[in-house]
Protein backbone atom coordinates (compact mmCIF):
# COMPACT_ATOMS: atom_id res chain seq x y z
CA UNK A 1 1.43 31.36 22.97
CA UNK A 2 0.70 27.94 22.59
CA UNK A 3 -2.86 26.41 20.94
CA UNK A 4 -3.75 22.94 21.12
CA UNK A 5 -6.31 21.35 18.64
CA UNK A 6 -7.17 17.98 17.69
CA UNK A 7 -9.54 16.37 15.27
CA UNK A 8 -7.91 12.49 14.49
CA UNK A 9 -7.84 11.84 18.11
CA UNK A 10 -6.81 7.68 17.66
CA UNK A 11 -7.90 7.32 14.16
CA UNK A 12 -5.86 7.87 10.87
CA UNK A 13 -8.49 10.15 9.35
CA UNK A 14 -9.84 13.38 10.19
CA UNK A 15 -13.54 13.01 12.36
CA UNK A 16 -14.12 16.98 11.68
CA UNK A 17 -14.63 17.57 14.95
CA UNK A 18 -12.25 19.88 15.99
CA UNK A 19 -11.45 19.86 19.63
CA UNK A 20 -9.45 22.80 21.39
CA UNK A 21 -7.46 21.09 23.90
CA UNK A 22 -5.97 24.11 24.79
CA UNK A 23 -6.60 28.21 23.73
CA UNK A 24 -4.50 31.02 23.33
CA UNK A 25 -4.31 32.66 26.42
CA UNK A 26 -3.22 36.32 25.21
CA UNK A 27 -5.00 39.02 23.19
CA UNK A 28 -3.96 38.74 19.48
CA UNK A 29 -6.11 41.77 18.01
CA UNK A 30 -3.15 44.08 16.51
CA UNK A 31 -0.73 41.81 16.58
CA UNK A 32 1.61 39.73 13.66
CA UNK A 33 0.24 36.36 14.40
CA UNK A 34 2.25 32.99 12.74
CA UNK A 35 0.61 29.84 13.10
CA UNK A 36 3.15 26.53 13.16
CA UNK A 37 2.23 23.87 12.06
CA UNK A 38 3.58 20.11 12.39
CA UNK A 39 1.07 18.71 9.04
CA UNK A 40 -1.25 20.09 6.73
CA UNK A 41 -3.40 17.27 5.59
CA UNK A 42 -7.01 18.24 4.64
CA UNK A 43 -6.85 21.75 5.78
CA UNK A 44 -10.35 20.84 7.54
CA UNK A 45 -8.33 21.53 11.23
CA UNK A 46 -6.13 24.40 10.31
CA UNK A 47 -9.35 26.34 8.51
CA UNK A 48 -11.17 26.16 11.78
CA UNK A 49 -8.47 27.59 13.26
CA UNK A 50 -8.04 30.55 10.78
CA UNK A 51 -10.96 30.92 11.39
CA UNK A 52 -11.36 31.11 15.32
CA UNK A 53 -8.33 33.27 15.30
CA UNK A 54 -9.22 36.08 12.64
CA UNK A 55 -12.51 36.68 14.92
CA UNK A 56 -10.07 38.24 17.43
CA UNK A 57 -8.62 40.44 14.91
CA UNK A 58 -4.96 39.80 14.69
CA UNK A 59 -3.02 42.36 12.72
CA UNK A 60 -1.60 40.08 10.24
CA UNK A 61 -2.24 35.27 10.28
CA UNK A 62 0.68 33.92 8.14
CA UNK A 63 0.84 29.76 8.36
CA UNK A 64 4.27 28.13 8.35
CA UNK A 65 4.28 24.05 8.15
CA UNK A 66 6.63 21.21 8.23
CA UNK A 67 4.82 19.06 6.07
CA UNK A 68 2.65 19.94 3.66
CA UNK A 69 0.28 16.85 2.06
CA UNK A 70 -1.15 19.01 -0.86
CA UNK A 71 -2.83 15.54 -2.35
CA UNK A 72 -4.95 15.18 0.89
CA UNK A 73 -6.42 19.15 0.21
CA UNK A 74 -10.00 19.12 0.94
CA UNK A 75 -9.97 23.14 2.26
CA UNK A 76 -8.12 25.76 0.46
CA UNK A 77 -5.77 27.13 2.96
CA UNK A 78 -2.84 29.33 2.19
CA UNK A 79 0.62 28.01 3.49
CA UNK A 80 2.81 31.06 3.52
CA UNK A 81 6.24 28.98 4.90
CA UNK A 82 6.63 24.63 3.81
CA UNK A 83 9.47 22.94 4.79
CA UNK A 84 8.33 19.62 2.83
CA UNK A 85 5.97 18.53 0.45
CA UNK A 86 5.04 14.53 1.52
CA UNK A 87 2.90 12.32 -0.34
CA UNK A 88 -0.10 11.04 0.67
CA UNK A 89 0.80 8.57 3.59
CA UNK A 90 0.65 8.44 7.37
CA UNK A 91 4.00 9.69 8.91
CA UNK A 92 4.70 9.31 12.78
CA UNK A 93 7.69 10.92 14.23
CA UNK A 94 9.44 14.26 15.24
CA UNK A 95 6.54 15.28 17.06
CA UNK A 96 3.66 13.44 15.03
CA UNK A 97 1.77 10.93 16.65
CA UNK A 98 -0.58 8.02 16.01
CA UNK A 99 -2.81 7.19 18.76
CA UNK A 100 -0.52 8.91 21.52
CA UNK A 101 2.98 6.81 19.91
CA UNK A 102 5.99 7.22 18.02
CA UNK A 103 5.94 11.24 18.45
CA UNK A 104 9.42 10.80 20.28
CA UNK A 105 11.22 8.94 17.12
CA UNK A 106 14.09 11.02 16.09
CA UNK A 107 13.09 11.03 12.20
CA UNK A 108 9.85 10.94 10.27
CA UNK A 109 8.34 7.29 9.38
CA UNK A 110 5.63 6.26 7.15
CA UNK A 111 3.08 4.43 9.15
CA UNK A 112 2.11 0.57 7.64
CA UNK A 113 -0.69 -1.41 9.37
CA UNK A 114 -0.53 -4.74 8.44
């Protein structure tokens, strides 16, 4: 099942307001639940999240990311699966966004505002 959360909406920092966009729509209590993640800045987002979900009782909650941003670590979360380890810069690209854009580029770019 799919979640949907947002808390940058068209900035490039967190506003800690965590929006769900869009729930879960099945019953996770007893089940092995993985949560995939595009980027793991602050861990603000994803703790709310670990959060929401362990109320409904889910047998196991592993987290599995793309990119991790360990310098940007505000919340102690625990990252079971990391693909990459990224400094601390903006990246756009395979998926990630900035203000709705670039999400469609076929790489991962670091984001410069002059």
């Amino acid at each position: 099942d799919f979640m949907t959360v947002s808390s940058y909406g068209n900035s490039m920092t967190s506003s800690r307001d965590v929006k769900i966009k869009k729930d879960i729509e099945d019953c996770i209590k007893g089940k092995d639940v993985l949560i995939v993640e595009d980027l793991i800045d602050t861990g603000f987002t994803l703790s709310k999240v670990v959060e929401i979900l362990k109320i409904r009782e889910p047998k196991s909650l592993s987290i599995c990311t793309l990119l991790d941003k360990p310098a940007r670590r505000e919340v102690n979360v625990e990252v079971e699966f990391s693909g990459f380890k990224i400094p601390d810069e903006f990246v756009v690209g395979y998926g990630i966004d900035y203000r709705e854009k670039h999400r469609e580029l076929p790489f991962i770019g670091k984001v410069t505002i002059k």
